[in-house]
Protein backbone atom coordinates (compact mmCIF):
# COMPACT_ATOMS: atom_id res chain seq x y z
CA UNK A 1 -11.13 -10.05 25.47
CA UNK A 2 -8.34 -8.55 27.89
CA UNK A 3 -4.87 -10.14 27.74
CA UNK A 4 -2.47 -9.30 29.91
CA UNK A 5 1.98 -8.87 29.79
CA UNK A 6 2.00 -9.77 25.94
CA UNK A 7 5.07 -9.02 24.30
CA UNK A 8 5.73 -7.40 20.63
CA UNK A 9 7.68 -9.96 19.07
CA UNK A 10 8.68 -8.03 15.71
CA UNK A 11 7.41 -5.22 13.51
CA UNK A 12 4.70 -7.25 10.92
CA UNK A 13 3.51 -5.61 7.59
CA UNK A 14 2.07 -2.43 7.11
CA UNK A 15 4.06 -1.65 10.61
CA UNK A 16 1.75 -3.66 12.91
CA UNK A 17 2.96 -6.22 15.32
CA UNK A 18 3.45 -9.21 15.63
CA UNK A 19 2.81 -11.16 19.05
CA UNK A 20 1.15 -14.28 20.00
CA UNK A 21 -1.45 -16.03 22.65
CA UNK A 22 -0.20 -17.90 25.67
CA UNK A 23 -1.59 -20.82 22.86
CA UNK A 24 0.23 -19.71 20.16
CA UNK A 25 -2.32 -18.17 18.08
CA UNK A 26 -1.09 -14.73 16.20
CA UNK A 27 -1.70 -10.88 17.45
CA UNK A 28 -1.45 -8.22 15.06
CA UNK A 29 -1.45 -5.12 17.26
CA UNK A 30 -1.77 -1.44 15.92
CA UNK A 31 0.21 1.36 17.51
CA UNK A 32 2.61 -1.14 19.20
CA UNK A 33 6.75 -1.16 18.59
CA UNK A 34 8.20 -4.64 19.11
CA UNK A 35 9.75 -4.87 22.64
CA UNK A 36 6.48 -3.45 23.73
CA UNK A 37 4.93 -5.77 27.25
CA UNK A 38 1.28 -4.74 26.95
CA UNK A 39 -2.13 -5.16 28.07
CA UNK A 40 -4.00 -5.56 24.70
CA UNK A 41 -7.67 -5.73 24.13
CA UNK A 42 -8.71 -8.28 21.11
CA UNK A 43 -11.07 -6.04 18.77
CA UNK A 44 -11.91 -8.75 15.84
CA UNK A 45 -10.94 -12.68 15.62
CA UNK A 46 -10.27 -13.66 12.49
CA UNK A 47 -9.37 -17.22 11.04
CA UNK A 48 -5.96 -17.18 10.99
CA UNK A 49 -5.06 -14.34 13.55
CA UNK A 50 -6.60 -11.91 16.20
CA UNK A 51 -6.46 -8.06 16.02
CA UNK A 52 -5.56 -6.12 18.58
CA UNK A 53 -5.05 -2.71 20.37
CA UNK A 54 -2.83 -2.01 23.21
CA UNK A 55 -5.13 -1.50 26.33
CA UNK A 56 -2.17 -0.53 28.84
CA UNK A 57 1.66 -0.70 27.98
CA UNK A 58 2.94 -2.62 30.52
CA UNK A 59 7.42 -2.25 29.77
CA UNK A 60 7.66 -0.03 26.86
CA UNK A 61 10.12 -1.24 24.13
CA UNK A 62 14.07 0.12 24.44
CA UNK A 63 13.06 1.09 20.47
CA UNK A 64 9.98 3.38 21.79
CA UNK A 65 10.03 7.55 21.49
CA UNK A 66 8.18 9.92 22.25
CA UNK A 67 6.09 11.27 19.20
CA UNK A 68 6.71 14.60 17.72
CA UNK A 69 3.45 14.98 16.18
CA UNK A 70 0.53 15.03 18.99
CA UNK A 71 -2.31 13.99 16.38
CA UNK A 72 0.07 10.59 15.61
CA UNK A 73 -2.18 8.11 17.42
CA UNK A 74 -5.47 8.90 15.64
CA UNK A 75 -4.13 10.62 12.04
CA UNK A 76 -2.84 7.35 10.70
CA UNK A 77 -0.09 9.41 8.38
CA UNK A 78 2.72 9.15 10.46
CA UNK A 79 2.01 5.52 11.86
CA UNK A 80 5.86 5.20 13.31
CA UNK A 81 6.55 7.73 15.22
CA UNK A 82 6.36 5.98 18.26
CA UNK A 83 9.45 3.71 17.09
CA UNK A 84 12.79 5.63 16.85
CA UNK A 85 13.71 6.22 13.50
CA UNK A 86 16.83 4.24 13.13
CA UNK A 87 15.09 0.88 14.34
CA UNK A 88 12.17 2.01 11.68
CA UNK A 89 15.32 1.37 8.62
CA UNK A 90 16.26 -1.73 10.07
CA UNK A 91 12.35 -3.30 10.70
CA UNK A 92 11.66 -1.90 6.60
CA UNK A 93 14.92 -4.10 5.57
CA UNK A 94 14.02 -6.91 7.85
CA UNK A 95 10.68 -6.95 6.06
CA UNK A 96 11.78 -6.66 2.27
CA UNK A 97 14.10 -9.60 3.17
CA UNK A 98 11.64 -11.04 4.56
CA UNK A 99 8.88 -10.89 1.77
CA UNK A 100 11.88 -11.63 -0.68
CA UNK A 101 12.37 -14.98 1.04
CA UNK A 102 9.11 -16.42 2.25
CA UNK A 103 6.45 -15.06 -1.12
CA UNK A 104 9.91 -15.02 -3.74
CA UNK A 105 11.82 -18.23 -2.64
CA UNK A 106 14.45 -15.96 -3.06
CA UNK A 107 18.06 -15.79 -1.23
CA UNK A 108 20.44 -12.75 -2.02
CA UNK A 109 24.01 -13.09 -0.96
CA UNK A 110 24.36 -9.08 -1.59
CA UNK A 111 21.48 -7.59 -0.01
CA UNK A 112 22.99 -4.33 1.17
CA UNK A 113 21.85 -1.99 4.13
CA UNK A 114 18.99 0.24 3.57
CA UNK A 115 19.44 3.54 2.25
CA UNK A 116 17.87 5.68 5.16
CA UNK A 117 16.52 9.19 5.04
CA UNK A 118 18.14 12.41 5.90
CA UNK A 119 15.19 13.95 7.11
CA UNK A 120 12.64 12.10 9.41
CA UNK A 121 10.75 14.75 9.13
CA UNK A 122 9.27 17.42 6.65
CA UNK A 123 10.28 15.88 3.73
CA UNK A 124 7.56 16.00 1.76
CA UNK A 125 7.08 18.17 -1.39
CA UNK A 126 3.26 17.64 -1.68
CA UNK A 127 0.24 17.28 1.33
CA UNK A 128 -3.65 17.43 0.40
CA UNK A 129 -6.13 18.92 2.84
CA UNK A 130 -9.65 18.37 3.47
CA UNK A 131 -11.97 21.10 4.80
CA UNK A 132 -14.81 19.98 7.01
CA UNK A 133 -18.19 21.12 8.67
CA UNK A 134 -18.04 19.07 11.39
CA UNK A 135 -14.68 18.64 13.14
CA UNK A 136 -14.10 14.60 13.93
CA UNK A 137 -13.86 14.37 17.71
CA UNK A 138 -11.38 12.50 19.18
CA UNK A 139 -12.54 9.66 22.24
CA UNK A 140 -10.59 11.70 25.27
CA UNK A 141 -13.03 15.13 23.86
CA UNK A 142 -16.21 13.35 24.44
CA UNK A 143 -15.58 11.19 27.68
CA UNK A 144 -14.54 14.63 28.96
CA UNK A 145 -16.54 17.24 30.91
CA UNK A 146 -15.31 19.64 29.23
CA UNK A 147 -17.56 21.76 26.63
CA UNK A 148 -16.85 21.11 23.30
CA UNK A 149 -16.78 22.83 20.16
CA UNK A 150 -18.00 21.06 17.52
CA UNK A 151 -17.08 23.59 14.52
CA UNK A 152 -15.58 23.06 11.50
CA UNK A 153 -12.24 21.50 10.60
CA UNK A 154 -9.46 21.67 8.26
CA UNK A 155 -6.14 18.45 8.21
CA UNK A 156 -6.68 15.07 7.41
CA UNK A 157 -9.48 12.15 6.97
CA UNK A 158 -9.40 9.69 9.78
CA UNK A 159 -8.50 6.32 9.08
CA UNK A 160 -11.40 4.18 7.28
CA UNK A 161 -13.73 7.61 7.54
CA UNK A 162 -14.72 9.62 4.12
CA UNK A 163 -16.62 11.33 6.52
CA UNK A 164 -14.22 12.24 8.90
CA UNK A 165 -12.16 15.25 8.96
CA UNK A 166 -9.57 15.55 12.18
CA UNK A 167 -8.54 19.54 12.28
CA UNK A 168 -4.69 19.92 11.95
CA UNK A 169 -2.93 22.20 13.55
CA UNK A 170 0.82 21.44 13.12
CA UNK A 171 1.89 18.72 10.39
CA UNK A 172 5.63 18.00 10.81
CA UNK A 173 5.56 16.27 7.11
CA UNK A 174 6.20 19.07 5.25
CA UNK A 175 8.41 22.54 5.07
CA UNK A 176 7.07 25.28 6.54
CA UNK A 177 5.30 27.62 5.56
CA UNK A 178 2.85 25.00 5.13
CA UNK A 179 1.36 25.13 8.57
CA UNK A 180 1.20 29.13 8.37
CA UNK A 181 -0.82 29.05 5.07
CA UNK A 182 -3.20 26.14 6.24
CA UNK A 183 -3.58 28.13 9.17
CA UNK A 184 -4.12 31.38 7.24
CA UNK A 185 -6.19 29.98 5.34
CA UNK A 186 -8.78 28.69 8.08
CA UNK A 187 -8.55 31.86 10.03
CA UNK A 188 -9.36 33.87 7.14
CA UNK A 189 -12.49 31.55 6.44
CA UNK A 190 -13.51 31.28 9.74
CA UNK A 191 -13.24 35.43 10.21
CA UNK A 192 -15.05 36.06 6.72
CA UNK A 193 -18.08 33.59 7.18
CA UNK A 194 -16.58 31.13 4.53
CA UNK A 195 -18.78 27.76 4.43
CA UNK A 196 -16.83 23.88 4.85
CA UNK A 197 -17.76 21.23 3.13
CA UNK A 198 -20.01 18.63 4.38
CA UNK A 199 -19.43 15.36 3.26
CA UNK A 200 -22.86 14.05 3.71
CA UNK A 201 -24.79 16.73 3.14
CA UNK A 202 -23.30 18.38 0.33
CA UNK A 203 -22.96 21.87 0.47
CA UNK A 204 -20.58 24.25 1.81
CA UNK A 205 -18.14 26.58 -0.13
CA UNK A 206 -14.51 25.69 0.35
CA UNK A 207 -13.68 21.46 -0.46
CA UNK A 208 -9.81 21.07 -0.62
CA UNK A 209 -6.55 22.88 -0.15
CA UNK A 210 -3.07 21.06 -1.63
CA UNK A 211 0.65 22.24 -1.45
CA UNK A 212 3.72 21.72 -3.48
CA UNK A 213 6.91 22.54 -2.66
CA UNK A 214 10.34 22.35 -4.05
CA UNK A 215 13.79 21.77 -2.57
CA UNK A 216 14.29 26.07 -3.76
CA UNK A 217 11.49 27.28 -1.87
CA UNK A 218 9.33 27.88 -4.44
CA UNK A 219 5.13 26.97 -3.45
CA UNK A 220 1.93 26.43 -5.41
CA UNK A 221 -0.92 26.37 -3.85
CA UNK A 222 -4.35 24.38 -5.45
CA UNK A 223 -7.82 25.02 -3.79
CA UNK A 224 -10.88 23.68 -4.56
CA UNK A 225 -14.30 25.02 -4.28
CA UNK A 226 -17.49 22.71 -3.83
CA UNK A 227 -19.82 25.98 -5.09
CA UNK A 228 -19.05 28.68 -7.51
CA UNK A 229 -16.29 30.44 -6.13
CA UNK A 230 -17.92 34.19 -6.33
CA UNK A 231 -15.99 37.04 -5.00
CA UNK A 232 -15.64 36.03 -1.58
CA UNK A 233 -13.62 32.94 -2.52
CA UNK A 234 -11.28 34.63 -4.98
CA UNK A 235 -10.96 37.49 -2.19
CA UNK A 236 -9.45 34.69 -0.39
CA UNK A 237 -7.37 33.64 -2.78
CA UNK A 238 -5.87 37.09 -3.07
CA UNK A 239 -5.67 37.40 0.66
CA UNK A 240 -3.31 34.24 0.44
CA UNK A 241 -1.31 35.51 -2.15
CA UNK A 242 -0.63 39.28 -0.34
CA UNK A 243 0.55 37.02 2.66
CA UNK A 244 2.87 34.22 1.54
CA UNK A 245 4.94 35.79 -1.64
CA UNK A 246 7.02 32.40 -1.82
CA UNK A 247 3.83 31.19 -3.48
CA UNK A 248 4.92 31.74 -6.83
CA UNK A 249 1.66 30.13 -8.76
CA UNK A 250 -2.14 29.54 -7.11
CA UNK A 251 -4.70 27.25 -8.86
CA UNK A 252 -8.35 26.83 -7.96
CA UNK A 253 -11.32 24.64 -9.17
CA UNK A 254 -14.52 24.39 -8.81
CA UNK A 255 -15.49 20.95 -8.00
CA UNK A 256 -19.39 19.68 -7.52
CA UNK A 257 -18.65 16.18 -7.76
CA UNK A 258 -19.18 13.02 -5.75
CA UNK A 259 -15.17 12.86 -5.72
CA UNK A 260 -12.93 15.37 -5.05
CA UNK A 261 -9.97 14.23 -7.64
CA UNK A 262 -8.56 17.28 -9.30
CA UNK A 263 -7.02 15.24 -12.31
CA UNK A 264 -10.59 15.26 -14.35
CA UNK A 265 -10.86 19.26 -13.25
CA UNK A 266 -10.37 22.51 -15.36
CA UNK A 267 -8.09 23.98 -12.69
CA UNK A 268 -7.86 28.00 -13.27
CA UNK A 269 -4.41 29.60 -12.85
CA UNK A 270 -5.48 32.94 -10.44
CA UNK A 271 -1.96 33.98 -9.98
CA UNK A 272 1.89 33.35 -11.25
CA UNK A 273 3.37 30.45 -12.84
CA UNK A 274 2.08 27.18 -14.56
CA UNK A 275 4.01 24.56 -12.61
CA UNK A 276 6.98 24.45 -10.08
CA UNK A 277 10.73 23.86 -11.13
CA UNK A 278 12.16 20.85 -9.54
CA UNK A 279 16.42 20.68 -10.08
CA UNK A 280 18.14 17.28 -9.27
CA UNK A 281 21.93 16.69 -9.65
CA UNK A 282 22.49 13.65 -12.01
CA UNK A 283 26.32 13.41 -12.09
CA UNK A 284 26.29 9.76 -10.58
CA UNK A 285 25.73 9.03 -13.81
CA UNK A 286 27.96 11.63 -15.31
CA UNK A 287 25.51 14.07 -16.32
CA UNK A 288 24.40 17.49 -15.16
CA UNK A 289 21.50 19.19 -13.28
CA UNK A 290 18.24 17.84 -14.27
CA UNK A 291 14.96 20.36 -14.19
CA UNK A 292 11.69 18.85 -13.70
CA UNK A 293 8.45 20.99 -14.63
CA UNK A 294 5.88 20.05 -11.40
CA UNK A 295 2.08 21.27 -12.51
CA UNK A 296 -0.68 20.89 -10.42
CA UNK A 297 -1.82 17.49 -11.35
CA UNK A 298 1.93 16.23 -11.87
CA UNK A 299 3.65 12.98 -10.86
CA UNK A 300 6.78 13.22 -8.75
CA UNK A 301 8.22 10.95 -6.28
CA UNK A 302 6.89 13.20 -3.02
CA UNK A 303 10.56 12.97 -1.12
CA UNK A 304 12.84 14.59 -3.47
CA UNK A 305 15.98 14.32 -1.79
CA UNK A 306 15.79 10.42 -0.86
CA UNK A 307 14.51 10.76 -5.01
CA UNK A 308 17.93 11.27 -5.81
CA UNK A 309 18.98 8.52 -3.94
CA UNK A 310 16.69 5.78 -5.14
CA UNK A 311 17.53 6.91 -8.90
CA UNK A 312 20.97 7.00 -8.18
CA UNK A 313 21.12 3.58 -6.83
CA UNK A 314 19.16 2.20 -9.67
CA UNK A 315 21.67 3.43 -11.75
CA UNK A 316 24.62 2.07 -9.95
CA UNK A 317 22.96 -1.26 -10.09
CA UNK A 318 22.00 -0.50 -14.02
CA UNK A 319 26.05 -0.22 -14.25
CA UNK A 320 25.87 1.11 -18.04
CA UNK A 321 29.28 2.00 -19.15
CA UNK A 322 27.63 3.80 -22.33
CA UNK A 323 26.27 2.94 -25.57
CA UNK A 324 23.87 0.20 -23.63
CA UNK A 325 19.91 0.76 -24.98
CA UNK A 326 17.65 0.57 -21.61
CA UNK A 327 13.54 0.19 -22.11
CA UNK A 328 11.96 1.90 -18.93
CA UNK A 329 8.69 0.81 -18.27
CA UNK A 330 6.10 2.61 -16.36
CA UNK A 331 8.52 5.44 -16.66
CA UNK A 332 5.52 8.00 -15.23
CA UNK A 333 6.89 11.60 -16.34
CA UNK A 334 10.60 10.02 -16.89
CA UNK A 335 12.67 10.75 -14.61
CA UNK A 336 14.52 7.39 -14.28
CA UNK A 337 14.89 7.13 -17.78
CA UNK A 338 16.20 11.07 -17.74
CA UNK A 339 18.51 9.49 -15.18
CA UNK A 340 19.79 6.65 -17.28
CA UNK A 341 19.96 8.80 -20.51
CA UNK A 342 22.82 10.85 -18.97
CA UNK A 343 25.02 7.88 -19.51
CA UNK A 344 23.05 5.08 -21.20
CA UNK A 345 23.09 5.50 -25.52
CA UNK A 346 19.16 5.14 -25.77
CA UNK A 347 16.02 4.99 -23.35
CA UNK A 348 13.01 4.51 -23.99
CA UNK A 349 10.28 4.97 -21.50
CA UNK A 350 6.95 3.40 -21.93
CA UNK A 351 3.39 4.35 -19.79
CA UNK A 352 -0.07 3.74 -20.23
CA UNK A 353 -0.90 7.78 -19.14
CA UNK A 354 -0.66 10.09 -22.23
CA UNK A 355 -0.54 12.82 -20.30
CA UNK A 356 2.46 11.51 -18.43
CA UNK A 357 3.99 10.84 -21.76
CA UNK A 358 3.75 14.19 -22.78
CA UNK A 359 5.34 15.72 -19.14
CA UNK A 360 8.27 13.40 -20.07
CA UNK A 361 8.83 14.66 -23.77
CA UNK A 362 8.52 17.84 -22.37
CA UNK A 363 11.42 16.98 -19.66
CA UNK A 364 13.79 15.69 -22.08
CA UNK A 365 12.86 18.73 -24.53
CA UNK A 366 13.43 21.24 -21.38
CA UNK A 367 17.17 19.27 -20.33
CA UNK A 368 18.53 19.12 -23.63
CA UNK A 369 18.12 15.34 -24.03
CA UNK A 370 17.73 14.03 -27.37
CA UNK A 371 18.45 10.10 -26.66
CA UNK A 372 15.54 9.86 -24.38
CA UNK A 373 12.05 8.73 -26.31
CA UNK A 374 8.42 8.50 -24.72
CA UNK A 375 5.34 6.39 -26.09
CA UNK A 376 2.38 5.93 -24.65
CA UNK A 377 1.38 2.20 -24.46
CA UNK A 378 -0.34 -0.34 -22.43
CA UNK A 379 2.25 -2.69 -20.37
CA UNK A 380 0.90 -5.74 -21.76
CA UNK A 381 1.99 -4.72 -25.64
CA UNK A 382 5.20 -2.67 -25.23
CA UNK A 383 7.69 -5.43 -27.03
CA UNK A 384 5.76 -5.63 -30.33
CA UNK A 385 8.33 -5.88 -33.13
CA UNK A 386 7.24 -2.42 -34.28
CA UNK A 387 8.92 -0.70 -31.28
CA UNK A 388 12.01 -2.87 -31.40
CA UNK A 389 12.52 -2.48 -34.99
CA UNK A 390 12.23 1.39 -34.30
CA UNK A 391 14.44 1.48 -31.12
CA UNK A 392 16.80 -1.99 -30.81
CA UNK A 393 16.33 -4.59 -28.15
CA UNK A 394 17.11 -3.59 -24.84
CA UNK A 395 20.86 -4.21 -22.86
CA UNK A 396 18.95 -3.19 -19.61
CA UNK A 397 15.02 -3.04 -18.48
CA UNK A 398 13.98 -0.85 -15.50
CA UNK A 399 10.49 -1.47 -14.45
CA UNK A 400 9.08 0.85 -11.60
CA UNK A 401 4.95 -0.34 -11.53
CA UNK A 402 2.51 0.65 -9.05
CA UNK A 403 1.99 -1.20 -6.04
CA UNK A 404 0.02 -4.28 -7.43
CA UNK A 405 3.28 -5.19 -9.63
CA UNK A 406 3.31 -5.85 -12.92
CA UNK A 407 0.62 -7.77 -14.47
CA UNK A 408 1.27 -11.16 -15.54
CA UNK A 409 1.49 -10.59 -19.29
CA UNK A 410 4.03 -8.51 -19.02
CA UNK A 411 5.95 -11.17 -16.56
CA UNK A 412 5.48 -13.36 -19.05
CA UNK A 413 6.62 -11.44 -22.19
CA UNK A 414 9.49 -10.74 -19.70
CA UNK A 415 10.56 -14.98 -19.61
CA UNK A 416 10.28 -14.93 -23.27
CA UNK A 417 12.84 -12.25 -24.13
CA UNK A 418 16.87 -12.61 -23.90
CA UNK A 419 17.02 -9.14 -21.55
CA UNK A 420 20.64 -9.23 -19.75
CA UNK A 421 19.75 -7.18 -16.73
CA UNK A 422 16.58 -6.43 -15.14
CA UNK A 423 16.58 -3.00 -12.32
CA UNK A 424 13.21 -3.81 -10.37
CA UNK A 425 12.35 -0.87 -8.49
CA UNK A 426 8.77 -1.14 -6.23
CA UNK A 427 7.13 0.38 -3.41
CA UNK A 428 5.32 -2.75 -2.35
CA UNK A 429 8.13 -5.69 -1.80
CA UNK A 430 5.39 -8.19 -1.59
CA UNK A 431 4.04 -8.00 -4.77
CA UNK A 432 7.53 -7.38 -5.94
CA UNK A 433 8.57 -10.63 -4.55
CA UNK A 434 5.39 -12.62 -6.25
CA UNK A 435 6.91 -11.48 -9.20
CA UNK A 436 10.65 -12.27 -8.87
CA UNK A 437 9.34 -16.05 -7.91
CA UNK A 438 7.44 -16.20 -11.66
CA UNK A 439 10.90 -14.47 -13.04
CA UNK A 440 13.06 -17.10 -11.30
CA UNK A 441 12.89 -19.47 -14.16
CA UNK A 442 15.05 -17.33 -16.46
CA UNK A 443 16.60 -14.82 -13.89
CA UNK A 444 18.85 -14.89 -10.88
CA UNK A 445 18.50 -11.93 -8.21
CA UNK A 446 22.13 -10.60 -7.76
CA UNK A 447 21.37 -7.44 -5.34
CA UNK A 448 18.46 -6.17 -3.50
CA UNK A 449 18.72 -2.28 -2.33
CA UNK A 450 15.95 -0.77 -0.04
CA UNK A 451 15.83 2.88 0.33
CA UNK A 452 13.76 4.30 2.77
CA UNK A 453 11.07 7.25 1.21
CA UNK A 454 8.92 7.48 3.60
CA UNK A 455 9.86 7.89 7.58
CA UNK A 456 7.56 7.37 10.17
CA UNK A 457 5.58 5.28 8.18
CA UNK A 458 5.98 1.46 7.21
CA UNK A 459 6.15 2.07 3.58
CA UNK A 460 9.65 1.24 1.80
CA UNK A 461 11.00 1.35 -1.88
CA UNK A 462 13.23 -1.63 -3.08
CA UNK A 463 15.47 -2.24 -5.76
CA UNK A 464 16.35 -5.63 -7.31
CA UNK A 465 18.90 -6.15 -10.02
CA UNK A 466 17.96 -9.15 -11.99
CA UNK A 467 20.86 -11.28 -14.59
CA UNK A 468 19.56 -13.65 -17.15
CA UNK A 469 20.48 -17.15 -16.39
CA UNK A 470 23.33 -18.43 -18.50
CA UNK A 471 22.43 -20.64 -21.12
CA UNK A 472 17.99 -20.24 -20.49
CA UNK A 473 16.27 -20.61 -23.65
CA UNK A 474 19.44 -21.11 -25.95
């Protein structure tokens, strides 16, 4: 179905838009930017709403740009490109308002502007490659006359395609050199007689290439190998390392598996250093330079500037004036509760990942911080009256969990304890909402923060500061 002059109403989740039938029945429409008029062809009916591509645009929006990136309409990374970055901040804050108010029931009277970026672009310390046999072909290559060369590839899986490999040229997400030793890297494979990977069939020597980066320059580069390695891929390996001397440590694998997750993986060091140094000024919260060891299959947040930021702002919102005793849950490799230590008397950071645990103890050990303290434990069980007759009940909780939110033991453990403040920090407001609506019994919702991580796509963290009702449960 063909529908003709439809305008973009708003930006919906996950950055679609939001538009509606002559009738009234909802559009969601991919690759639009509200204030788009378009011609949009309906590509599924569901119950509640129709889906939708544009099929012709008709008045582009005042808030439409032209991409940087030329792969932006079929990559799926960098879904907001099109949209100019300044109206991205304001759509994210709309939104976490938004989800705040209609899945929370909740109304802020200080919900303060978004934090936004200072880099649009290449601000990411960490990108993962996929190598390919067959290079995905993009709908304009095949209606075309034009012969074309199949071949193999090396960039990014299309959207909703294990399969499907689309060969990057130029990323604009990260620093360079990363384009220069992706593109090094293919050349040399595709000069040498160097086999991809093919997803189906299951052979092919080289699988997947990832960078890190830090703020100082310093690279590591991981690569993993489908088949035994041999001497042609350590050749390359070498050949990489001769070329790009800013990569101070190079890891490979060797990786026949169905999956290609390197965190179950004896990695091999082939040259330089164990892990990357990350540095991070903490004296918003009166303290000095942190240093953050980065290994190969390390945790960090993957924009380490707007990092600073977020942590920064959680403490502000924290507002420990010193001696205070802060429990940090899902503290990852803890460097929130490194944050808070610089000021608060005691942190302790809890997480379910032991090896996360041990990256932490290892970051307090490497800082000089001896008021920070790590334990591994499940979410569910991390107020037993062991713990808080070891560390004192907390003056502040921090809680950072994964996108799904917290589970609902620990919401409800949450209800029974007399916790003063609560710092909510989340990367999915929605779920983060769900779960300030089953915390509204006992809690009130003083400030809500956004801070923009991730431009160009529709992804935002948030940050809620959460005050104990007076007088609930006395």
């Amino acid at each position: 179905m063909i529908l003709e002059g439809i305008l973009m109403e708003r930006a919906g989740g996950r950055g679609i838009c939001i538009a509606h039938t002559p009738e009234g029945k909802t559009i969601l429409v991919s690759g639009a930017a509200p204030g788009d008029v378009a011609t949009i062809k309906i590509i599924r009916k569901r119950k509640k709403h129709l889906e939708a591509v544009i099929e012709h645009l008709d008045v582009p929006s005042p808030h439409r740009v032209e991409p940087t990136c030329s792969y932006s309409a079929h990559c799926g990374g960098c879904s907001w490109q099109h949209v100019a970055y300044a109206e991205q901040t304001r759509f994210k804050e709309v939104e976490v308002n938004e989800n705040l108010r209609r899945i929370g029931g909740v109304e802020v009277a200080d919900s303060r502007s978004i934090v936004p970026a200072p880099k649009a672009l290449r601000y990411r310390n960490k990108l993962e490659f996929s190598f390919s046999a067959s290079r995905w072909l993009t709908w304009d290559e095949i209606a075309s006359n034009e012969p074309i060369e199949k071949g193999n590839a090396l960039g990014f899986h299309v959207p909703g395609m294990w399969d499907k490999i689309m060969d990057i040229e130029t990323c604009h997400l990260q620093p360079e050199p990363s384009n220069a030793i992706k593109n090094f890297i293919r050349s040399y494979a595709k000069d040498h007689g160097l086999t991809f990977f093919h997803p189906r069939e299951k052979h092919g020597l080289l699988r997947t290439l990832m960078l890190r980066c830090t703020l100082a320059g310093e690279w590591m580069l991981v690569l993993q190998f489908f088949e035994e390695p041999g001497q042609e891929g350590l050749a390359l390996l070498a050949a990489v390392q001769t070329e790009f001397p800013m990569l101070v440590s190079i890891y490979f694998a060797y990786n026949p598996k169905p999956n290609d997750s390197i965190y179950d993986l004896d990695l091999q060091l082939f040259y330089g250093q164990s892990h990357l140094t990350e540095r991070m000024d903490s004296a918003i919260a009166g303290g000095k330079e942190l240093s953050f060891k980065i290994g190969p299959k390390s945790f960090y947040q993957t924009n380490p500037e707007q990092a600073h930021r977020l942590y920064s702002e959680a403490v502000k919102l924290a507002d420990l004036r010193g001696g205070e005793t802060v429990y940090d849950l899902y503290t990852g490799t803890g460097t929130i509760a490194l944050f808070m230590a610089q000021v608060a008397g005691k942190v302790i950071g809890i997480e379910s990942v032991p090896e996360a645990i041990d990256a932490a103890k290892e970051n307090a050990l490497i800082n000089g911080i001896d008021n920070a303290f790590f334990e591994v434990g499940d979410m569910r069980n991390a107020f037993s009256e062991e713990l808080w007759e070891r560390h004192g009940k907390p003056d502040v909780l921090v809680t950072d969990p994964p996108r799904d939110g917290m589970h609902h033991k620990v919401v409800e453990r949450l209800l029974e304890l007399d916790i003063p403040r609560i710092v909510y920090v989340s990367c999915n407001s929605a779920t983060q909402a769900r779960d300030l609506a089953l915390l509204s019994e006992a809690y009130e919702v003083q400030t809500v923060q956004a801070v923009d991580m991730f431009p160009q796509t529709h992804h935002v963290e948030n940050i809620v500061l959460l005050v104990r009702k007076s007088g609930y449960g006395a």
